[in-house]
Structure formats: C-alpha cells, structure tokens
Protein backbone atom coordinates (compact mmCIF):
# COMPACT_ATOMS: atom_id res chain seq x y z
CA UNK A 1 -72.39 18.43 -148.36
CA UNK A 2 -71.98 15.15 -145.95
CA UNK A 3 -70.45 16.37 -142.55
CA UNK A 4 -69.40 13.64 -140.01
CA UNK A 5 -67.14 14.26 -136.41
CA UNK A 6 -63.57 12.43 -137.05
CA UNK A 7 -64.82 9.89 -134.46
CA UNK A 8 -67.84 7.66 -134.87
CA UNK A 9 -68.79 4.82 -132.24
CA UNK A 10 -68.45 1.39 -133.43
CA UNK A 11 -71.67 -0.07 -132.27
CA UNK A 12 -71.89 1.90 -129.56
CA UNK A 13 -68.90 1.95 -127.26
CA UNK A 14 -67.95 -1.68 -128.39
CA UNK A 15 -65.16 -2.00 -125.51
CA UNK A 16 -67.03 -0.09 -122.93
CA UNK A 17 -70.42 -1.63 -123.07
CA UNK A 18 -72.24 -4.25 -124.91
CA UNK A 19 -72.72 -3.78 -128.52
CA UNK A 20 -75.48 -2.87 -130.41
CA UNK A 21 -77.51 -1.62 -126.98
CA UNK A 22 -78.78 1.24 -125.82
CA UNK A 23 -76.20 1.31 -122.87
CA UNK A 24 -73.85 1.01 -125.52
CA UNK A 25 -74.86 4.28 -127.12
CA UNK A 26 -75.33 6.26 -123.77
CA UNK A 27 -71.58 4.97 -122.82
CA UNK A 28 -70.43 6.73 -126.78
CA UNK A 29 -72.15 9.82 -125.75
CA UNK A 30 -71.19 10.04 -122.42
CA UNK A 31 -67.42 9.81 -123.89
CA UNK A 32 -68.19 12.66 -126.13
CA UNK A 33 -69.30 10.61 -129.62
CA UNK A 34 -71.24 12.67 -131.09
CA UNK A 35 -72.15 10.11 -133.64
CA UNK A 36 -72.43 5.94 -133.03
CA UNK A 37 -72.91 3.66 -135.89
CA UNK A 38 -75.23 0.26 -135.23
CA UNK A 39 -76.50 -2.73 -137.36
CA UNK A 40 -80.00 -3.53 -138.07
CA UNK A 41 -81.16 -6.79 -138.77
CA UNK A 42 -84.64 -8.39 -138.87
CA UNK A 43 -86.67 -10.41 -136.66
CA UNK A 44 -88.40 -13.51 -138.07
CA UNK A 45 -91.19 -11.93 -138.24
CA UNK A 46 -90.17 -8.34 -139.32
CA UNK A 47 -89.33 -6.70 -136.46
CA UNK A 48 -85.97 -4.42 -137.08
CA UNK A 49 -83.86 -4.89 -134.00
CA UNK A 50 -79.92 -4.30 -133.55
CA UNK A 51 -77.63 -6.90 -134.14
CA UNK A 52 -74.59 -7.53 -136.26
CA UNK A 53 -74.23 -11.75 -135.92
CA UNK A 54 -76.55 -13.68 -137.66
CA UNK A 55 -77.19 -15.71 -134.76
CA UNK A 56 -77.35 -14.67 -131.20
CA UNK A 57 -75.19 -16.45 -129.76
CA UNK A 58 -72.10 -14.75 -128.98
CA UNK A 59 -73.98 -11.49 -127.67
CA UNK A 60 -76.81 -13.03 -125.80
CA UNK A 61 -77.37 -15.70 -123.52
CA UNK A 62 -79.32 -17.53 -126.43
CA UNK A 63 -78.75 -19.78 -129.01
CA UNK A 64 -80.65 -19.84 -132.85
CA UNK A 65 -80.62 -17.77 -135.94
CA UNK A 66 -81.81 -13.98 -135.91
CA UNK A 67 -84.22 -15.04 -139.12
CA UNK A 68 -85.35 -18.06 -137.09
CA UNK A 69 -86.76 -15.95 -133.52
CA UNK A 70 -89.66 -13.68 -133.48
CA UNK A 71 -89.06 -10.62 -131.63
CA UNK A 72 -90.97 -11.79 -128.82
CA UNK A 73 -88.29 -14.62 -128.59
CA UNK A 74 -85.42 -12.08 -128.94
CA UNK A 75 -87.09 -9.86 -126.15
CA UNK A 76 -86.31 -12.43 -123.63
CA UNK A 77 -82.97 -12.33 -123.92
CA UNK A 78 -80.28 -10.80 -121.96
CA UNK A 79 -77.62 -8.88 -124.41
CA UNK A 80 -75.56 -7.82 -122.02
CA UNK A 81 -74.64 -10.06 -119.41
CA UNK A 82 -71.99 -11.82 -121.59
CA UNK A 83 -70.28 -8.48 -121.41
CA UNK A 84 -69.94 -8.00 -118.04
CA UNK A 85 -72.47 -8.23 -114.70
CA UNK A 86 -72.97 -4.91 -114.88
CA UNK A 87 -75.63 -5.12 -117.98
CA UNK A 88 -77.11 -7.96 -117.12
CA UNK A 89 -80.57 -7.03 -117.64
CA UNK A 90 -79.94 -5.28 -121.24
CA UNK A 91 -82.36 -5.78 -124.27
CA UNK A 92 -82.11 -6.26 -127.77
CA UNK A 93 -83.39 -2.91 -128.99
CA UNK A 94 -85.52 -2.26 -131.67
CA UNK A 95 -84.63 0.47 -134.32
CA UNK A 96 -87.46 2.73 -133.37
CA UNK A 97 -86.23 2.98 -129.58
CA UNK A 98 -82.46 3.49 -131.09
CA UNK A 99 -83.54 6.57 -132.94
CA UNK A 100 -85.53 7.95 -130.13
CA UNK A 101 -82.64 7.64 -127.83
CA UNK A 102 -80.23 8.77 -130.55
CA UNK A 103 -82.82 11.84 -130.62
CA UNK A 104 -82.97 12.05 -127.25
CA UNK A 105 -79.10 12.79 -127.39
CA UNK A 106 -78.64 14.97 -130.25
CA UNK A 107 -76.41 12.21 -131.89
CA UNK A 108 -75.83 11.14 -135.47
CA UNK A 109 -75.85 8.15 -136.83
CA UNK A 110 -74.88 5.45 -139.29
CA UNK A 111 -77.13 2.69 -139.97
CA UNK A 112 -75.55 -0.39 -141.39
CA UNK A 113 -77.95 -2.18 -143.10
CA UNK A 114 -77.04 -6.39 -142.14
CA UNK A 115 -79.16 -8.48 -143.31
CA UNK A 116 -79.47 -12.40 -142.80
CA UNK A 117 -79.03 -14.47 -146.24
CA UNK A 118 -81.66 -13.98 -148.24
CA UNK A 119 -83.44 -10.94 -146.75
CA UNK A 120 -81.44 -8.20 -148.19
CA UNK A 121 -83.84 -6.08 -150.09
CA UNK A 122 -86.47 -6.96 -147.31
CA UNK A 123 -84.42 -5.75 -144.45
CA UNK A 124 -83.25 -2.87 -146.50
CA UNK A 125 -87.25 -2.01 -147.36
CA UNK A 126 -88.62 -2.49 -143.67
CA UNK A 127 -85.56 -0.92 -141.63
CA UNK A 128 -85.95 2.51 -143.77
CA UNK A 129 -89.84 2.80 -143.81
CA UNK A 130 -89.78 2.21 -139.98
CA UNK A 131 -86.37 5.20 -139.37
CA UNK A 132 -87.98 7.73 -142.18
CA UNK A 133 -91.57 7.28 -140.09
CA UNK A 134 -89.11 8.46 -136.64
CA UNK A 135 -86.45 10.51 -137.63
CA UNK A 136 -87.59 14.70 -138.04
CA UNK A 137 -87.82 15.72 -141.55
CA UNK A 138 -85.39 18.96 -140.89
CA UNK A 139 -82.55 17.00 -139.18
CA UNK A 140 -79.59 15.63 -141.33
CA UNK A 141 -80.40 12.20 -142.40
CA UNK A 142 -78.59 8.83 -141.13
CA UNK A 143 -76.10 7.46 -143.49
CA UNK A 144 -77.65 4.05 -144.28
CA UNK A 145 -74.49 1.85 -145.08
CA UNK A 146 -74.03 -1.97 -146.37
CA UNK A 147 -71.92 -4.82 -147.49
CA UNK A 148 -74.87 -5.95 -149.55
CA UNK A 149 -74.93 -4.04 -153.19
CA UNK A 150 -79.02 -5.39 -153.16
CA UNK A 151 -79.32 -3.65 -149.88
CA UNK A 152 -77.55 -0.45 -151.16
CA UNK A 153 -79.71 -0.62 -154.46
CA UNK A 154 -82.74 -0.89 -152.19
CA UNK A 155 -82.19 1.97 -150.24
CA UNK A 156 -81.00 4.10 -153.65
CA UNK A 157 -84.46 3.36 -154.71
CA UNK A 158 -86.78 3.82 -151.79
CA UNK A 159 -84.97 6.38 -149.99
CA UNK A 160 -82.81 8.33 -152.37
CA UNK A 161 -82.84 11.25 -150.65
CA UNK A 162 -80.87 9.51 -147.64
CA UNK A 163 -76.85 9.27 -148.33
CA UNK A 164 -75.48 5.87 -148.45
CA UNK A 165 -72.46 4.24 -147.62
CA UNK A 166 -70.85 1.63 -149.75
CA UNK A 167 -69.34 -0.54 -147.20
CA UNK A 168 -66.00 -2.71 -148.76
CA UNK A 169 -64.04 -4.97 -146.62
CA UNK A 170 -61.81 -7.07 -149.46
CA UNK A 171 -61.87 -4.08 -152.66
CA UNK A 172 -63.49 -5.97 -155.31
CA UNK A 173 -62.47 -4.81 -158.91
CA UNK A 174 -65.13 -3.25 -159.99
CA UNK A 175 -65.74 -1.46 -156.65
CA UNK A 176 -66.10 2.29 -158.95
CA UNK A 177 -68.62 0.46 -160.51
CA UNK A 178 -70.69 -0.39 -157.99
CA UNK A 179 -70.02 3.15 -155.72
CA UNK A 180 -71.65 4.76 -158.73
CA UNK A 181 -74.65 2.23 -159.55
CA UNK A 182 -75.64 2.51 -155.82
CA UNK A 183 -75.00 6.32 -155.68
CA UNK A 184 -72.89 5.96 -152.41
CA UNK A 185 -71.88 9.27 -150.99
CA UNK A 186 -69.07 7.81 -149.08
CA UNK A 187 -67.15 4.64 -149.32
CA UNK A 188 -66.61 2.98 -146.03
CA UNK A 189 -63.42 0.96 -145.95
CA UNK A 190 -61.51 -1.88 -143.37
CA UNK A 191 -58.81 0.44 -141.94
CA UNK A 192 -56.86 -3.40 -141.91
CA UNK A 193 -56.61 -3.22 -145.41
CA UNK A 194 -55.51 -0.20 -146.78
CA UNK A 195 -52.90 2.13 -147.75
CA UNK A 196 -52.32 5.61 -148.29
CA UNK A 197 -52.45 4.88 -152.55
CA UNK A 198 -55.79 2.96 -151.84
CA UNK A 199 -56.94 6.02 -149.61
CA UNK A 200 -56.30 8.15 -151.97
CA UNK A 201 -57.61 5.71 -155.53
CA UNK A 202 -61.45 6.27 -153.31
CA UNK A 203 -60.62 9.85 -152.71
CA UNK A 204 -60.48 10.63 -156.67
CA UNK A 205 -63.97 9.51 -156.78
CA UNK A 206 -64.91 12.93 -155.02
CA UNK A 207 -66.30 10.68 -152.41
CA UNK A 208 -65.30 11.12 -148.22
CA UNK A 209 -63.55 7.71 -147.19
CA UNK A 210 -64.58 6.58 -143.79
CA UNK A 211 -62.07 3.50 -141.95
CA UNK A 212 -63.18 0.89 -139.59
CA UNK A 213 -62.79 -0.53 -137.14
CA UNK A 214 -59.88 1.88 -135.99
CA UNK A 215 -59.09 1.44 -132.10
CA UNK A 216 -55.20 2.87 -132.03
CA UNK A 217 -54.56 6.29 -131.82
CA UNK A 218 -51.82 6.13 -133.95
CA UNK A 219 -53.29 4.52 -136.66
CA UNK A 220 -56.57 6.84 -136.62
CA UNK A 221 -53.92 10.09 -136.57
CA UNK A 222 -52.33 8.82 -139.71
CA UNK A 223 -55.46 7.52 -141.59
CA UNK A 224 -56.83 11.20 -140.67
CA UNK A 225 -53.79 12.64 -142.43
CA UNK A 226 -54.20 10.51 -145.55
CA UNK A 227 -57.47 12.15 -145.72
CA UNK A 228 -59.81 9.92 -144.23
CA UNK A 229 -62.85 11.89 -143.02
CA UNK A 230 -63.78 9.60 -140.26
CA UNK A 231 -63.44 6.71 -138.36
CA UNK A 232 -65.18 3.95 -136.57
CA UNK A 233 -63.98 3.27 -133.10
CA UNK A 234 -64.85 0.93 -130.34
CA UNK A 235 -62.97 3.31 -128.32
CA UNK A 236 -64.87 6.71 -128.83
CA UNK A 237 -62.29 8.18 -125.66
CA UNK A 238 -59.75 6.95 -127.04
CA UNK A 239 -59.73 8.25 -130.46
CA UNK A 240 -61.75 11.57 -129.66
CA UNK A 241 -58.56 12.07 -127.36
CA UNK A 242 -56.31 12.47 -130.13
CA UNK A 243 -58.48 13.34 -133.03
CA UNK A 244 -61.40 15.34 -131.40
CA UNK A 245 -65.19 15.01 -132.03
C-alpha cells in the first residue's frame, strides 16, 4: 500500500527557493515537507541532472537546449541567481547528489521523469539505473512519474517493482487505458482542471489521485475532501498549515 504526506514540494520549495536545487529541497524540509517532487532530465551526454525546461534559459543564466550541453557545460552555470541574490552561486544538481541529500533528510520523493524530444525511453533507462544503484533496498521506493506513456512503459519494464505515476494534464480519452498498460499506481492530475466527478471517475480505478500544482489553501482543503490523497505545492508552509504533513 502507497503512503504519501497530504503535502508534497513542487520542485522543491518553488516560491521559496530556486527550483529543481538542492537549496530548494533543504527550504521544503526546513518548512516541514516531508516529501519534494523534482524533474530529471538528461545531459547531452547522459548525465541525469534536475531540470523541468527543455532549455535553460529561464532558470539559469544560460542560454541552449538541455540535449545540446554536456554536463560539464551545465556545471558552469548559476541556477539560482535568477531567483534572487541570495542563491547566486547554486548548481544544477545531478540525480545522484539529490538522492543523497534527500537521504540525508529522511525525505520522500517523486521523480518525474522529463525528458527532451526524442529521449524518452533513454532518459527513463539511465535516470532509474543511476537512483536504484543510490537509493537503500529496505526504504520505500520513489514514485517515478511522467507525461510520456514511453517513459512510463520504460520504467514498467525495467523497474517494475518501483510505483509509477501516470502524470495527465489535458485527460485524454483513453486515459484508463493507458493507467492500466503502464501499471500506474497513482494518477497524478492538474488540480486546474478538474472536478469533484473527474476526482472521483480516477478514484473508481482503485488508484490514489494526486493534484498539482496546488498553492491555495482553500483549494488544497477541498481537493483533500474530494479524496485527493496528495498534493503538489510550491508552498510546502502554506499548505502543510492547513492540511498537515
């Protein structure tokens, strides 16, 4: 049986600190998160890093495709000085030093699975070999997530012991369809988009619904009472205020 907290980190702390860092996830635990949620990408030349854009642009001072930079390249940037002067100096991490600090913190975690066009088994493939190599075999596994049904497959296939999340922002029609072919353990929905008889059409699959990205209190106490088991927050204080870890 899946267990999440009500309140899960959206990239971190996404209003508090830059996204996708590791001051990001120290600012989620520091306001009590007790699990974050991140996106993994690749490196041109295979590195898995966090990032959710395809290009760097808006979340670095850089410019150029994630596919097109080697990690080297994406080393020398600074992902946190857009933010705010006070993380100037923050990295691009790589997955391995996500998990240790997740470790490190006794935190759970999603792992969203974004690949650039074209690499979506590939990203899938190397971004699970490197977390299974890191994260202790007797600790409750991430929830690997994705957009990307080829993704999903992937992970069905080389890590089927790991749940997955079946990430939907517009509900195609055969979304049952596809929850089943990938095996998804929960179906992760745009909070934007829904209402309590779509709620509860993904709760008849037996499946928890998680909503993102849910930053009003109001809205994550009545999603909550539709039976949502979770949601994702760029507010962790915020939320956990009102619905608690």
């Amino acid at each position: 049986m899946l267990s999440f907290p009500r309140t899960i980190g959206h990239r971190g702390a996404r209003a508090y600190a830059p996204e996708n860092t590791l001051a990001g996830i120290r600012v989620a635990a520091g306001q009590g998160a007790r699990w974050v949620e991140v996106d993994v990408k690749l490196s041109r030349d295979g590195v898995p890093v966090l990032m959710h854009d395809d290009h760097v642009d808006r979340t670095t001072d850089g410019r150029g495709a994630v596919a097109g930079l080697d990690f080297a390249d994406l080393r020398d940037l600074d992902a946190g000085v857009r933010f705010g002067p006070e993380f100037a100096g923050e990295r691009i991490p790589t997955l391995e030093e996500t998990l240790a600090l997740v470790l490190e913190l006794d935190l759970g975690i999603n792992l969203e699975i974004k690949p650039c066009p074209g690499r979506e088994v590939e990203t899938a493939r190397v971004a699970l070999d490197a977390a299974r190599a890191l994260w202790p075999a007797g600790r409750p596994a991430p929830l690997v997530s994705s957009f990307e049904v080829p993704s999903l497959e992937t992970a069905r296939d080389h890590m089927p012991d790991w749940p997955r999340g079946y990430l939907i922002d517009r509900r195609p029609r055969d979304w049952r369809d596809v929850a089943d072919r990938v095996e998804a353990a929960t179906i992760n929905v745009n909070a934007s988009r829904e209402n309590a008889r779509g709620i509860a059409e993904y709760l008849a699959t037996g499946r928890p619904v998680l909503a993102y990205t849910v930053n009003d209190p109001g809205r994550a106490k009545e999603l909550v009472g539709l039976g949502v088991a979770a949601v994702f927050t760029d507010r962790p204080r915020d939320i956990l205020a009102v619905l608690g870890g």
